[in-house]
PDB file of N, CA and C in Angstrom:
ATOM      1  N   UNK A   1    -107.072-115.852  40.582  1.00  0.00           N
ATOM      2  CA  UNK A   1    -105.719-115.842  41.129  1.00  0.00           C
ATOM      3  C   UNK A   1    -104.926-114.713  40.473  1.00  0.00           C
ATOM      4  N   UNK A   2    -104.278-113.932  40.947  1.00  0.00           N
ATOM      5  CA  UNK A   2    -103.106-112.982  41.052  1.00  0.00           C
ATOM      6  C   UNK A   2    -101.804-113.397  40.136  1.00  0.00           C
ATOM      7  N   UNK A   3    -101.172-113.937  39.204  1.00  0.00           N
ATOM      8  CA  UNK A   3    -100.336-114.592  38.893  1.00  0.00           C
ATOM      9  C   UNK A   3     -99.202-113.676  39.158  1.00  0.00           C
ATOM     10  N   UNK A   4     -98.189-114.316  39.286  1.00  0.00           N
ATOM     11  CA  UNK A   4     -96.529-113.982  39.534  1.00  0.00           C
ATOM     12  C   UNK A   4     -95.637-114.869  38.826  1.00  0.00           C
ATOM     13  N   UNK A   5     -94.662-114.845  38.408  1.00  0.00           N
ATOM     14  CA  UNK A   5     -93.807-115.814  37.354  1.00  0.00           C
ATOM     15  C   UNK A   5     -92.272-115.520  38.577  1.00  0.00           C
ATOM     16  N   UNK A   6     -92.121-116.342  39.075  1.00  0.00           N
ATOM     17  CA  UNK A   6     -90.683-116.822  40.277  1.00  0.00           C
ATOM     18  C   UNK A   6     -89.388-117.502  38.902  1.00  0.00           C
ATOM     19  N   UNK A   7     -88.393-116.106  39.207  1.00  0.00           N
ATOM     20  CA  UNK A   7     -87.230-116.180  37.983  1.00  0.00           C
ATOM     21  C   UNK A   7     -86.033-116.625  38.918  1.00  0.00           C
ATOM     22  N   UNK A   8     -85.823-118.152  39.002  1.00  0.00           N
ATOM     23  CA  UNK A   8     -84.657-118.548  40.243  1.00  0.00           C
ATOM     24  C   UNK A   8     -83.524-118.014  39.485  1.00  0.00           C
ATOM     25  N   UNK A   9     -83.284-118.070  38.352  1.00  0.00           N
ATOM     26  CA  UNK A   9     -81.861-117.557  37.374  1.00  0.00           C
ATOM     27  C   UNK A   9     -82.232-116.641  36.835  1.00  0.00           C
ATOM     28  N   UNK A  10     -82.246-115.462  37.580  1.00  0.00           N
ATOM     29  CA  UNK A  10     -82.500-114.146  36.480  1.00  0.00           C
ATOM     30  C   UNK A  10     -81.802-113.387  36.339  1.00  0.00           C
ATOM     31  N   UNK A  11     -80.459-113.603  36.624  1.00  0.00           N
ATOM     32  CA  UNK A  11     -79.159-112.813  35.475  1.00  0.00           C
ATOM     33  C   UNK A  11     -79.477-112.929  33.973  1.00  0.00           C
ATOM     34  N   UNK A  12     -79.860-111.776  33.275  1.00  0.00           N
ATOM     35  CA  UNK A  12     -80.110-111.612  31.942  1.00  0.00           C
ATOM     36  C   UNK A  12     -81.530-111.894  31.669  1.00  0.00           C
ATOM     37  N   UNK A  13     -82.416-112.319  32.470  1.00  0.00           N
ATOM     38  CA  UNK A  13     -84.012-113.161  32.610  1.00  0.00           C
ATOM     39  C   UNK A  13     -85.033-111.969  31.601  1.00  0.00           C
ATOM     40  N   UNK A  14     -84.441-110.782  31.707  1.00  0.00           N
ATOM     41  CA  UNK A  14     -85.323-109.748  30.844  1.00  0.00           C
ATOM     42  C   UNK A  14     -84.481-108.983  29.552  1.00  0.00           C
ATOM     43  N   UNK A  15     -83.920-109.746  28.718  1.00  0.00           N
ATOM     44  CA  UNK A  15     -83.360-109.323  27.460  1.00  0.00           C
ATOM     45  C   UNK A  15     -83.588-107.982  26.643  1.00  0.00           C
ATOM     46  N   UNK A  16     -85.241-107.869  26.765  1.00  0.00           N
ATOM     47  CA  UNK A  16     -86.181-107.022  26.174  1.00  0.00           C
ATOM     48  C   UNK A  16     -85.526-105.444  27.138  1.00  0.00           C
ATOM     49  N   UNK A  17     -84.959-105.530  27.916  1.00  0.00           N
ATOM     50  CA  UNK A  17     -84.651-104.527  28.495  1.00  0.00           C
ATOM     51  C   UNK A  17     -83.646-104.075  28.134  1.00  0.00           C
ATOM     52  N   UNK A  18     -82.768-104.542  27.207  1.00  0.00           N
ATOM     53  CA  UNK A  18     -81.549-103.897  26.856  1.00  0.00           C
ATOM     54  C   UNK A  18     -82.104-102.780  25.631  1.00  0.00           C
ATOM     55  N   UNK A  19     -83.040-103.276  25.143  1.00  0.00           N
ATOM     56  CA  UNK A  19     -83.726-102.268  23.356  1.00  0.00           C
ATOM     57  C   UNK A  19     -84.412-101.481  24.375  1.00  0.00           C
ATOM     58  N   UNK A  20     -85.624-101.665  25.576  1.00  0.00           N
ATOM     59  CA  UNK A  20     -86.432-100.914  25.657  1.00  0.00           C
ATOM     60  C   UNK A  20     -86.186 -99.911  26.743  1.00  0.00           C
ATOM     61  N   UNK A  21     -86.463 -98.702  26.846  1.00  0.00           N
ATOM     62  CA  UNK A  21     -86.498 -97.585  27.753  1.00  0.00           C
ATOM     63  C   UNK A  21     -86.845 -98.140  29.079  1.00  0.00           C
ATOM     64  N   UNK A  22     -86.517 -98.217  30.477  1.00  0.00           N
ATOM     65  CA  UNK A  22     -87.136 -98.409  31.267  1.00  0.00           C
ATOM     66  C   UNK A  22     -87.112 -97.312  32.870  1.00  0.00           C
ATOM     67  N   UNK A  23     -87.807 -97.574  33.516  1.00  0.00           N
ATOM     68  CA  UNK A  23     -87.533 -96.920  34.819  1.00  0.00           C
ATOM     69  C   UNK A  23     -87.007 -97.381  35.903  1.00  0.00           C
ATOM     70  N   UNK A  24     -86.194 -97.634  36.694  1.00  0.00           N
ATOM     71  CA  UNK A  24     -85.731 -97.773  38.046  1.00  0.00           C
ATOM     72  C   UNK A  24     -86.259 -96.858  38.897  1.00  0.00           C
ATOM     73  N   UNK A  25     -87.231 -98.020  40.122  1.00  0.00           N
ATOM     74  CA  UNK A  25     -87.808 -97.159  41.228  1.00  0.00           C
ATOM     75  C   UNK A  25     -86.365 -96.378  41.920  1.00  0.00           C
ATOM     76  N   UNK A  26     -86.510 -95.314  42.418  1.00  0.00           N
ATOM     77  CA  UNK A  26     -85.425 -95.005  43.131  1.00  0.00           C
ATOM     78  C   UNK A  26     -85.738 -95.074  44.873  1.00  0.00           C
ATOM     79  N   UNK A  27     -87.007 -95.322  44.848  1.00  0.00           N
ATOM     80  CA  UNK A  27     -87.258 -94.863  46.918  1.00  0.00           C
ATOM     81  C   UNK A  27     -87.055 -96.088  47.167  1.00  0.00           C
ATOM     82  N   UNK A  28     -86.418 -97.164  47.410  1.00  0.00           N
ATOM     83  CA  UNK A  28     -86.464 -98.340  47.232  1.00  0.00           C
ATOM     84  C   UNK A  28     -88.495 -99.428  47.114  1.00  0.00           C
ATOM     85  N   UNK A  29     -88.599-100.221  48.133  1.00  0.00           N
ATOM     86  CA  UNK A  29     -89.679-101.056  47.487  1.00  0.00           C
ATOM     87  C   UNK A  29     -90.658-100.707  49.065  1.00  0.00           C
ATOM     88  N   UNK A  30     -91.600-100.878  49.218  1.00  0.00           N
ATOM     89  CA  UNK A  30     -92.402-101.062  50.239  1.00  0.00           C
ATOM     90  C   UNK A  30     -93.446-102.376  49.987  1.00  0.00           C
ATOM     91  N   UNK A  31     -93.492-103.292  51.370  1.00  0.00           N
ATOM     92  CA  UNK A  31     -94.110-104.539  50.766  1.00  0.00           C
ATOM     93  C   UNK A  31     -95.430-104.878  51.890  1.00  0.00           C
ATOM     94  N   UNK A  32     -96.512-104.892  51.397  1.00  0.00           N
ATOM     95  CA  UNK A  32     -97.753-105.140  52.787  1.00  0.00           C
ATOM     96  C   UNK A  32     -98.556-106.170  52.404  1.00  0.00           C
ATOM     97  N   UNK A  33     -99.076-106.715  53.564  1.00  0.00           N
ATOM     98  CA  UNK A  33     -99.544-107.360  53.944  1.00  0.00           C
ATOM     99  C   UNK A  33    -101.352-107.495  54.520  1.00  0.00           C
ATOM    100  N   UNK A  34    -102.026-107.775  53.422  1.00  0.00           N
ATOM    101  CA  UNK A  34    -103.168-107.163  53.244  1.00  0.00           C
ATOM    102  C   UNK A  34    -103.765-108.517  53.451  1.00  0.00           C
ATOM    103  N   UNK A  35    -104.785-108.320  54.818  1.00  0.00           N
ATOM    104  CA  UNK A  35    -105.790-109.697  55.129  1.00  0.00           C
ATOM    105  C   UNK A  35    -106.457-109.346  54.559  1.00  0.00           C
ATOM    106  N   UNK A  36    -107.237-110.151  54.194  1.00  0.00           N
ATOM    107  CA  UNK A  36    -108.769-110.360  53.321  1.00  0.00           C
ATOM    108  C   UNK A  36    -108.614-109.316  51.727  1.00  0.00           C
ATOM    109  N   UNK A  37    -107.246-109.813  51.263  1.00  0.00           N
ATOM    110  CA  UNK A  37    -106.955-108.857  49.924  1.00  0.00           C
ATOM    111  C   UNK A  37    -107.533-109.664  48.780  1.00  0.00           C
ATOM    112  N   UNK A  38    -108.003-110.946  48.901  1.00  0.00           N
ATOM    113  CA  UNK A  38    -108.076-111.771  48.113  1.00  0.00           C
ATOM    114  C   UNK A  38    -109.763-112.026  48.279  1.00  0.00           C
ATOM    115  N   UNK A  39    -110.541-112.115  46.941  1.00  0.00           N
ATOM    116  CA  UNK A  39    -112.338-112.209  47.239  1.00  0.00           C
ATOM    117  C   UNK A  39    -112.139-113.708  48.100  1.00  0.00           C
ATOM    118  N   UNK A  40    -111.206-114.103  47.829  1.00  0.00           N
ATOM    119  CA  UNK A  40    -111.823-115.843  48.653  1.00  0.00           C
ATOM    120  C   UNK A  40    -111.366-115.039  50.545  1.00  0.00           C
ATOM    121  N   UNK A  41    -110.893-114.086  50.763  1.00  0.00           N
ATOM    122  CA  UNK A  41    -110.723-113.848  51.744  1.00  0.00           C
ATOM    123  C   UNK A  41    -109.747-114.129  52.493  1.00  0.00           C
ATOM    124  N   UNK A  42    -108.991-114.810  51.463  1.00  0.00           N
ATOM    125  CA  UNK A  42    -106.959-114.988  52.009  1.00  0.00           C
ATOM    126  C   UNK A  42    -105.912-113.775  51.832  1.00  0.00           C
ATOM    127  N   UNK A  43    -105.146-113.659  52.616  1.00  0.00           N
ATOM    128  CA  UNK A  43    -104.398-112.834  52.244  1.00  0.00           C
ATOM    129  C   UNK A  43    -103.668-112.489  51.199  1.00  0.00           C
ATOM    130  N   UNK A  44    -103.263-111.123  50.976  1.00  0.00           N
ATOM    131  CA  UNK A  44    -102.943-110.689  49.388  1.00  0.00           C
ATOM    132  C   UNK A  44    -101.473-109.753  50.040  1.00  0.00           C
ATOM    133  N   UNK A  45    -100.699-109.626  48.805  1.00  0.00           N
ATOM    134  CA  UNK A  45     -99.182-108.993  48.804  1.00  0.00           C
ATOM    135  C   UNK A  45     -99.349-107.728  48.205  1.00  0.00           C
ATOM    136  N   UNK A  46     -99.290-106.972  48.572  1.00  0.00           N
ATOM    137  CA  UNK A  46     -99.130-105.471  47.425  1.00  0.00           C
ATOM    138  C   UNK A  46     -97.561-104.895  48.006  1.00  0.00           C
ATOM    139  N   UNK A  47     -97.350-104.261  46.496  1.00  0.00           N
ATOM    140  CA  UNK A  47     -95.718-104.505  46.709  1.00  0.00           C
ATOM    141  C   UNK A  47     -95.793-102.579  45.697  1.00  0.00           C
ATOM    142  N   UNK A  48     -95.180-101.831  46.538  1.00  0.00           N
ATOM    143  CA  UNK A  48     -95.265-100.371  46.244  1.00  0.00           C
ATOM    144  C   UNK A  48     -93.706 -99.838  45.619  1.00  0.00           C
ATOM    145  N   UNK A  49     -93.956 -99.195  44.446  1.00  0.00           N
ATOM    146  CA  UNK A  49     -92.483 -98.567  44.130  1.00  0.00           C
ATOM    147  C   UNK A  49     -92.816 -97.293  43.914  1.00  0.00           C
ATOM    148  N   UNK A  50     -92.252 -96.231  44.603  1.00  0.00           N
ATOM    149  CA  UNK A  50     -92.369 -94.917  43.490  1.00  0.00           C
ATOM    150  C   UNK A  50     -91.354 -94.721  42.604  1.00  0.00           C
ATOM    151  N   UNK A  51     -91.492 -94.123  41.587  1.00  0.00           N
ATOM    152  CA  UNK A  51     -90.720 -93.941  40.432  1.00  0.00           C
ATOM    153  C   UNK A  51     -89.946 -92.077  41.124  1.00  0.00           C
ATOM    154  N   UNK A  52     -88.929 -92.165  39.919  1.00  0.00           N
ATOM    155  CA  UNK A  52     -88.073 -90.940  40.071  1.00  0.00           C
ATOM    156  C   UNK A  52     -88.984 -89.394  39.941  1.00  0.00           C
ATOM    157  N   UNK A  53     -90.234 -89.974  39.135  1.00  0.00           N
ATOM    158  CA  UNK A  53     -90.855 -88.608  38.796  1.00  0.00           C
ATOM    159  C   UNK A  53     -92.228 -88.167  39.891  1.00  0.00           C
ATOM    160  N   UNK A  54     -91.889 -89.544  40.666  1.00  0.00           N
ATOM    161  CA  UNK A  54     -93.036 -89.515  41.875  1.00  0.00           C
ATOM    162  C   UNK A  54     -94.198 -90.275  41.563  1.00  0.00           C
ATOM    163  N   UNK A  55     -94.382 -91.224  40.495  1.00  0.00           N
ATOM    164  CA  UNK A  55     -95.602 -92.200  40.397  1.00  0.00           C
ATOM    165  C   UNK A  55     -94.963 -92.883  41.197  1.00  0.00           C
ATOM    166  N   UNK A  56     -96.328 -93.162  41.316  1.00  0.00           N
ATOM    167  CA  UNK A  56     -96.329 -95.084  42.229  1.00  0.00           C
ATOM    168  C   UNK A  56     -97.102 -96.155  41.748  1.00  0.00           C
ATOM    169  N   UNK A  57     -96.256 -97.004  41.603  1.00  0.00           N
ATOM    170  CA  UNK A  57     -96.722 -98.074  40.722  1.00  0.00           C
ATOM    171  C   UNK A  57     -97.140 -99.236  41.971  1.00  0.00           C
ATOM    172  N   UNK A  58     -98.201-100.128  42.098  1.00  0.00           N
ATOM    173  CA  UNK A  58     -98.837-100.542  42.972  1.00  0.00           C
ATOM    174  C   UNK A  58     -98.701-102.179  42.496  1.00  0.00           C
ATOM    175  N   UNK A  59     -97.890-103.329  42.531  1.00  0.00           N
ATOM    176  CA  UNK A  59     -98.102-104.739  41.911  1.00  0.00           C
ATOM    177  C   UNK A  59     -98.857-105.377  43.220  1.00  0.00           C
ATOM    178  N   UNK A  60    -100.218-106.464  42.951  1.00  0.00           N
ATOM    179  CA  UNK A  60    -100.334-107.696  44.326  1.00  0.00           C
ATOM    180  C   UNK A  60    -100.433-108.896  43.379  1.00  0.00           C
ATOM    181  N   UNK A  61    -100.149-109.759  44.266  1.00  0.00           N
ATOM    182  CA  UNK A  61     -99.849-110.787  43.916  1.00  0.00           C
ATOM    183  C   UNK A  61    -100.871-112.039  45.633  1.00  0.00           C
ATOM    184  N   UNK A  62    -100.938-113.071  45.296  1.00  0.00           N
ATOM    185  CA  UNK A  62    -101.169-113.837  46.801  1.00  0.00           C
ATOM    186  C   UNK A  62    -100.377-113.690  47.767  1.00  0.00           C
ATOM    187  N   UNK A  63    -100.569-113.364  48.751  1.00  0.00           N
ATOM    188  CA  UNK A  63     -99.611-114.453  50.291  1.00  0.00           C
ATOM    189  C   UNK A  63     -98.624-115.398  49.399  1.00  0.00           C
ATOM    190  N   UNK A  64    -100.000-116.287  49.199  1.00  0.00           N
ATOM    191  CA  UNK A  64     -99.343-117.512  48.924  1.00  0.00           C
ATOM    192  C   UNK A  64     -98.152-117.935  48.065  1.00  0.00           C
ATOM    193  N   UNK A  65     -98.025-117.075  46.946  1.00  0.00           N
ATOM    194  CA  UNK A  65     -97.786-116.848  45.944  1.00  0.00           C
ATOM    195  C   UNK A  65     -95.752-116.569  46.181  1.00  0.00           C
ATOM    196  N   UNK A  66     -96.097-114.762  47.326  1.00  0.00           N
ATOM    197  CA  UNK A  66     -95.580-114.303  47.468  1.00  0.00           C
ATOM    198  C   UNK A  66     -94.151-115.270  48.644  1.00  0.00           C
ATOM    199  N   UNK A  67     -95.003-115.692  49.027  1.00  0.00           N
ATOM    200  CA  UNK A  67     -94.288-117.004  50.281  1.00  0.00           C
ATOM    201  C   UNK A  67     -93.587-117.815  49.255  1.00  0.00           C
ATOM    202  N   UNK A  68     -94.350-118.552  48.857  1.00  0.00           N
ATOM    203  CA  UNK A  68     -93.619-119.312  47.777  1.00  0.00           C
ATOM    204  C   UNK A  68     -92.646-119.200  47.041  1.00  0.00           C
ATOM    205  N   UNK A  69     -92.091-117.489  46.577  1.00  0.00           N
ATOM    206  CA  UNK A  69     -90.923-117.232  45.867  1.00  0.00           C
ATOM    207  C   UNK A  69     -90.186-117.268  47.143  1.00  0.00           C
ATOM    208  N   UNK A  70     -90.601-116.774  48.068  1.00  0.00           N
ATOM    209  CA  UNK A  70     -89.011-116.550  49.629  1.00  0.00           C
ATOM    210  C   UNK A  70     -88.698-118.168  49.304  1.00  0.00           C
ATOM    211  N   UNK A  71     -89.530-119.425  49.656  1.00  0.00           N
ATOM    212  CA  UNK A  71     -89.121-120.252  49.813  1.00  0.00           C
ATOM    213  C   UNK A  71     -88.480-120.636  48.669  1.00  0.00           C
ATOM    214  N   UNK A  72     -88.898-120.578  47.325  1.00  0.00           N
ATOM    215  CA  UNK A  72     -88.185-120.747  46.302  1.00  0.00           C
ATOM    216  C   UNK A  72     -86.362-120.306  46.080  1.00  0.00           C
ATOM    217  N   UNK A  73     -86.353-119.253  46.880  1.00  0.00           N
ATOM    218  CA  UNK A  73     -85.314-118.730  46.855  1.00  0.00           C
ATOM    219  C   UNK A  73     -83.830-119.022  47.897  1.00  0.00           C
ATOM    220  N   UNK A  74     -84.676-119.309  48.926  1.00  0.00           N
ATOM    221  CA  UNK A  74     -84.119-120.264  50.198  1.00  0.00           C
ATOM    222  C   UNK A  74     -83.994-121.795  49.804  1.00  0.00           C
ATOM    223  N   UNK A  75     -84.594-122.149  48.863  1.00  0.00           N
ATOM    224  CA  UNK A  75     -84.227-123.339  48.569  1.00  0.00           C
ATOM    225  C   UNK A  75     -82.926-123.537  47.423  1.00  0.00           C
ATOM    226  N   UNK A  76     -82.772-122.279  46.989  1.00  0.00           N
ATOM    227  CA  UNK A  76     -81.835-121.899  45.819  1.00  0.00           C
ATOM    228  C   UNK A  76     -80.751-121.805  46.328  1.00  0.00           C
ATOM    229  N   UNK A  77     -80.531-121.048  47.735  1.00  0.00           N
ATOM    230  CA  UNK A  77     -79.698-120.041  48.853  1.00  0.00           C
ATOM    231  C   UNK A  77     -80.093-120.719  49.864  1.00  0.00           C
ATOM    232  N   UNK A  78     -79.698-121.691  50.367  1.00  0.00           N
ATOM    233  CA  UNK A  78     -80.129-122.021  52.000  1.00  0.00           C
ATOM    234  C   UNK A  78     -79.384-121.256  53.065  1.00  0.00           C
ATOM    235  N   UNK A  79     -78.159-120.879  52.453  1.00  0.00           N
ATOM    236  CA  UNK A  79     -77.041-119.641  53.236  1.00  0.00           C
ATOM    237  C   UNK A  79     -77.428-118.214  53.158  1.00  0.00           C
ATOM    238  N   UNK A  80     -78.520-117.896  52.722  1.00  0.00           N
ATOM    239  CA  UNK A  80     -78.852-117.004  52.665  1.00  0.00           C
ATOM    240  C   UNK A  80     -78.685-115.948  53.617  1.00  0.00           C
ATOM    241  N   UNK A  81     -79.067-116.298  54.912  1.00  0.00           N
ATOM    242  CA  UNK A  81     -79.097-115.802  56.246  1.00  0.00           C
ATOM    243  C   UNK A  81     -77.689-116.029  57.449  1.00  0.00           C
ATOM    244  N   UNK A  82     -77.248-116.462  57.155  1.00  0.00           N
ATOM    245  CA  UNK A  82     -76.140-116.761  57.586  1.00  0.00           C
ATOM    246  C   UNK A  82     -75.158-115.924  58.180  1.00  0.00           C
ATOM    247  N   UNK A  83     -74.643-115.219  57.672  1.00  0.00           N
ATOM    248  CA  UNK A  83     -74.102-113.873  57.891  1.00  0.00           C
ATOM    249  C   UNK A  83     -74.999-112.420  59.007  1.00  0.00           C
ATOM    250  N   UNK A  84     -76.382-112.966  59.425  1.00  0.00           N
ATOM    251  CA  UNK A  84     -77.194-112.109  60.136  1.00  0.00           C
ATOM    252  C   UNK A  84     -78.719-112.195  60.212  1.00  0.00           C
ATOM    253  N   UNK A  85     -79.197-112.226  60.953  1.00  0.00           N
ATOM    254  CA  UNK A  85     -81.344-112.517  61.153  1.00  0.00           C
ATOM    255  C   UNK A  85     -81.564-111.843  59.614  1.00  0.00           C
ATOM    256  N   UNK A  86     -82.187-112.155  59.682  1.00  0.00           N
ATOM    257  CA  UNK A  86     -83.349-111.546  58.406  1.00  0.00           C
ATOM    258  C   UNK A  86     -83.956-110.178  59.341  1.00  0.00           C
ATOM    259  N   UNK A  87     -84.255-109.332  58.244  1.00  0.00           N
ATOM    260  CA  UNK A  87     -84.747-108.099  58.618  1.00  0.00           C
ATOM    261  C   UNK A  87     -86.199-108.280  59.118  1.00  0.00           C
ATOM    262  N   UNK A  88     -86.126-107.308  60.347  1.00  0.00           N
ATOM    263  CA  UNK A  88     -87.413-107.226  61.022  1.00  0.00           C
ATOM    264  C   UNK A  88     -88.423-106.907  60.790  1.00  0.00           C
ATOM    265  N   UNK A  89     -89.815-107.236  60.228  1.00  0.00           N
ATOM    266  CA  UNK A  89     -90.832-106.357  60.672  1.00  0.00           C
ATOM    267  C   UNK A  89     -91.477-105.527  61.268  1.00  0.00           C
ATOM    268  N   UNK A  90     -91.801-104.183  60.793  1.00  0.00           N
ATOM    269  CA  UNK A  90     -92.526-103.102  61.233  1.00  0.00           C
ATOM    270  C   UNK A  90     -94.112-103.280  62.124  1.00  0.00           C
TER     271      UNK A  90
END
């Protein structure tokens, strides 16, 4: 399994970031949807950032995994959407 750690309160959730140097992607995020990303043959999340100097940093995580934080988060925010559809898929 792929692990992911789902931060429902993460105002301040990374402390370590105030001492340490870090990067902010600037191109914003790109997020896909990869069948058979997983050896059991379930779908897998790969989640793309490039950095300011032009790396690209590549995170996956499960489907399942990845589903699970939306819902986590909708269960946090049920108003979430409210104000307009959720953004479309490409």
């Amino acid at each position: 399994m792929i692990p992911m750690k789902i931060i429902l309160d993460g105002d301040g959730c990374w402390p370590d970031l105030a001492i340490k140097n870090y990067v902010e992607a600037q191109e914003g995020m790109e997020v896909a949807l990869l069948k058979g990303g997983m050896a059991s043959g379930k779908p897998s999340v790969a989640i793309r950032l490039t950095l300011p100097d032009g790396q690209v940093v590549i995170a996956q995580t499960t489907a399942r995994l990845f589903c699970s934080a939306g819902r986590a988060f909708m269960a946090r925010h049920p108003d979430l959407f409210e104000d307009g559809p959720p953004v479309v898929a490409h």
